[in-house]
N, C-alpha and C. Protein backbone atom coordinates (compact mmCIF):
# COMPACT_ATOMS: atom_id res chain seq x y z
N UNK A 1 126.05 202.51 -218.31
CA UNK A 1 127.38 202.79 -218.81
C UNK A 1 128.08 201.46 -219.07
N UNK A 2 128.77 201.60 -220.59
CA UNK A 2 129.22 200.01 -220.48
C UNK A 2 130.69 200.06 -220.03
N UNK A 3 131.43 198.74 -220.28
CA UNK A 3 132.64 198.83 -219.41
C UNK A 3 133.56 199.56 -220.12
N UNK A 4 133.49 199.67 -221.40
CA UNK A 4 134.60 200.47 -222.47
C UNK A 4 134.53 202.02 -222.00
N UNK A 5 133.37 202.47 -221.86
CA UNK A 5 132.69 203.77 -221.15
C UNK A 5 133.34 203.81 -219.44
N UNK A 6 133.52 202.64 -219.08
CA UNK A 6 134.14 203.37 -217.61
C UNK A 6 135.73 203.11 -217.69
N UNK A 7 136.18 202.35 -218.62
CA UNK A 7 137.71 202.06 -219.08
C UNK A 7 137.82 203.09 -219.68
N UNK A 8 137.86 203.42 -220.80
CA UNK A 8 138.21 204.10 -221.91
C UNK A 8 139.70 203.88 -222.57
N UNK A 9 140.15 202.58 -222.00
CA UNK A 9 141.24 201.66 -222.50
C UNK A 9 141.28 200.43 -222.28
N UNK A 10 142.07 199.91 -223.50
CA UNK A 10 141.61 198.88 -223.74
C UNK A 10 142.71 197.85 -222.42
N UNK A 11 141.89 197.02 -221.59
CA UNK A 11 143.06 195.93 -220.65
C UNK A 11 143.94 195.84 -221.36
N UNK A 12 144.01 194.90 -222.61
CA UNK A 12 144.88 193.92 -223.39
C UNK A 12 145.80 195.24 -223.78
N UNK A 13 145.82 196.07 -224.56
CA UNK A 13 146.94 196.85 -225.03
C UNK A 13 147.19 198.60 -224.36
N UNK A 14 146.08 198.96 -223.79
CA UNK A 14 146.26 200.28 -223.45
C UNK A 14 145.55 200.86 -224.34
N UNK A 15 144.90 200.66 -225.37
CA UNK A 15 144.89 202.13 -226.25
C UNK A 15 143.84 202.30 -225.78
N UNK A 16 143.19 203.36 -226.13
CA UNK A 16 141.82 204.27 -226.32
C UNK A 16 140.85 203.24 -227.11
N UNK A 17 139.92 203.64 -226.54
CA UNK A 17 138.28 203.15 -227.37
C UNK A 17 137.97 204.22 -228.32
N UNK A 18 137.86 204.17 -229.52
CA UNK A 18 136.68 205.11 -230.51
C UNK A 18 135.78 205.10 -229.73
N UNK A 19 135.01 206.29 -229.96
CA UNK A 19 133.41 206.30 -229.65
C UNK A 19 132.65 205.14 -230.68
N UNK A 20 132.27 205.01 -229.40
CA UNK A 20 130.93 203.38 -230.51
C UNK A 20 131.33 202.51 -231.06
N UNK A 21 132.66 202.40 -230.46
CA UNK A 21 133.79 201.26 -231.17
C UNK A 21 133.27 199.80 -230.44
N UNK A 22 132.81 198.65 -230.96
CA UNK A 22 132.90 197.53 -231.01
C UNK A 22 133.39 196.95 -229.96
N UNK A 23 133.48 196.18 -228.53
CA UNK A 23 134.44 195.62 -227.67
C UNK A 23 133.91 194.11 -227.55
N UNK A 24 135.22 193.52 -227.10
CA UNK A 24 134.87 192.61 -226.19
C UNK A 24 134.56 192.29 -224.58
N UNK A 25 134.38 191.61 -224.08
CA UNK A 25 134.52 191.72 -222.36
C UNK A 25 135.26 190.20 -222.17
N UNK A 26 135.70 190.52 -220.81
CA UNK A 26 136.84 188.90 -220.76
C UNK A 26 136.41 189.20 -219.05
N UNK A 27 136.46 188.60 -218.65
CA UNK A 27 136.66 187.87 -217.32
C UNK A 27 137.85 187.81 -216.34
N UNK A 28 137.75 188.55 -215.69
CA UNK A 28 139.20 188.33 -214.47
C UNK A 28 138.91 188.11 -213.09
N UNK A 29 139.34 187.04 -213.12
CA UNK A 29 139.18 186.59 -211.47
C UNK A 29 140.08 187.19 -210.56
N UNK A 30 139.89 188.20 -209.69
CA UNK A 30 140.97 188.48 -208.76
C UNK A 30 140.67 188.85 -207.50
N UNK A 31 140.08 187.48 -207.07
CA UNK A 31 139.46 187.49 -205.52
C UNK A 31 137.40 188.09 -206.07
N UNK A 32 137.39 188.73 -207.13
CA UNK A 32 135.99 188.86 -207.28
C UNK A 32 135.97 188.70 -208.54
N UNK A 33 135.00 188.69 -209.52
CA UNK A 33 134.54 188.33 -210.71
C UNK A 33 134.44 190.03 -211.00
N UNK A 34 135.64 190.32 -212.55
CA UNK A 34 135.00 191.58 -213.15
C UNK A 34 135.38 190.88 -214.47
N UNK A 35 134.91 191.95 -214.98
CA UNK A 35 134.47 192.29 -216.38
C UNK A 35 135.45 193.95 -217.20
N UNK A 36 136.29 193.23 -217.73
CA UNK A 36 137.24 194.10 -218.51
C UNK A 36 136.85 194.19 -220.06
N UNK A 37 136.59 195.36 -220.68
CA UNK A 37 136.95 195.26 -222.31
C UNK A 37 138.22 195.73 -222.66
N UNK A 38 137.62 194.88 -223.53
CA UNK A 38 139.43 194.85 -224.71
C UNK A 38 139.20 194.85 -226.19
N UNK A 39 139.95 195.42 -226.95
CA UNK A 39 139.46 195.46 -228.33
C UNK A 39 139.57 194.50 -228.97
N UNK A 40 138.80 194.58 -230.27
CA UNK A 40 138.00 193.02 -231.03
C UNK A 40 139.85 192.25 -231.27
N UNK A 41 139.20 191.15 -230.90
CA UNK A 41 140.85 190.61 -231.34
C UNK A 41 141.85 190.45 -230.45
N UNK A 42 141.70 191.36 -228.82
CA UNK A 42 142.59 191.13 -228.26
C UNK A 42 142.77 190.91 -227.27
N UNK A 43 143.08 190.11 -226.55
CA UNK A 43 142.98 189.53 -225.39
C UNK A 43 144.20 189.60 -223.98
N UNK A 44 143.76 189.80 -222.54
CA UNK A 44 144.61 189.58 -221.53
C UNK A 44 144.67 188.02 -220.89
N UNK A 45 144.22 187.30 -221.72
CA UNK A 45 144.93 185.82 -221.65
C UNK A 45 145.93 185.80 -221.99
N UNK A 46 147.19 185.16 -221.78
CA UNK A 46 148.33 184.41 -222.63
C UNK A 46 147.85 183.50 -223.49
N UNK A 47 148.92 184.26 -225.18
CA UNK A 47 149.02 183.28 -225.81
C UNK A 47 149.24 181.39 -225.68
N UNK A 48 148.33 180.61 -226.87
CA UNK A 48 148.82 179.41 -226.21
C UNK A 48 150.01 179.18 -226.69
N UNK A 49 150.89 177.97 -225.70
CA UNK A 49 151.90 177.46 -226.05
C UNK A 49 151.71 176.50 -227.34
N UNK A 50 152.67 176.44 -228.35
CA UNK A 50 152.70 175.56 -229.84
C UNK A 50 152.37 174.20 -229.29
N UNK A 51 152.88 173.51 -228.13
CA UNK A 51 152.72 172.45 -227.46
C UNK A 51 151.17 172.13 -227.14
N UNK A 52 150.55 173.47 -226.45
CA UNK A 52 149.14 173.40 -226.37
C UNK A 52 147.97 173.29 -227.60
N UNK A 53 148.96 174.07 -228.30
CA UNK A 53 148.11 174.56 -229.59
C UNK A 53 147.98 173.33 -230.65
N UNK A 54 148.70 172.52 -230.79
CA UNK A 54 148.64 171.20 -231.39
C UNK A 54 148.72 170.23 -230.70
N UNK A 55 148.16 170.19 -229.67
CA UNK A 55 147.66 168.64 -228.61
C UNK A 55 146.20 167.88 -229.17
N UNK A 56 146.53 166.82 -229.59
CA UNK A 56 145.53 166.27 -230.06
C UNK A 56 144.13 166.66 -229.06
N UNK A 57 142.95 166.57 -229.20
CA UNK A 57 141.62 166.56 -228.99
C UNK A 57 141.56 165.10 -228.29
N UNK A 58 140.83 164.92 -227.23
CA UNK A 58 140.30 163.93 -226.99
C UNK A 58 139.42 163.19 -228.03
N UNK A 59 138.83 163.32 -228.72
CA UNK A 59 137.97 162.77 -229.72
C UNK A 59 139.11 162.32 -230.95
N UNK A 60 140.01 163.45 -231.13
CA UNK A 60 140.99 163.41 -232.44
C UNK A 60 141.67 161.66 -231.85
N UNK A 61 142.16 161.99 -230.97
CA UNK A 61 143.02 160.76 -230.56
C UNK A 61 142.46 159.30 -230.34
N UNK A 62 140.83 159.26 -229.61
CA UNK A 62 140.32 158.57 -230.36
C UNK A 62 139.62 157.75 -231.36
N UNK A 63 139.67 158.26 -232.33
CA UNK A 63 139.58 158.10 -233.69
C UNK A 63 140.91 157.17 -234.51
């Protein structure tokens, strides 16, 4: 049984899985290692911050 099959919602937003619908799996640490799906595209990470999101690269910077 996969994890969409024992969810039948998605972590990241709540909705429902289609049958045979496509998932991802993400990782949550909370005192043990599981395994959540979430639909293509969506994630229970936080967005990054604009600050994060355009921080130069170590390589970019030295160059």
């Amino acid at each position: 049984m996969s994890a969409a099959e024992r969810q039948r919602t998605c972590a990241a937003c709540g909705g429902p899985f289609a049958p045979e619908e496509r998932t991802g799996l993400e990782t949550v640490i909370d005192g043990e290692v599981r395994y959540v799906a979430v639909h293509t595209r969506h994630s229970t990470y936080p967005p990054l911050r604009d600050t994060e999101a355009h921080r130069p690269t170590d390589a970019a910077a030295a160059a």
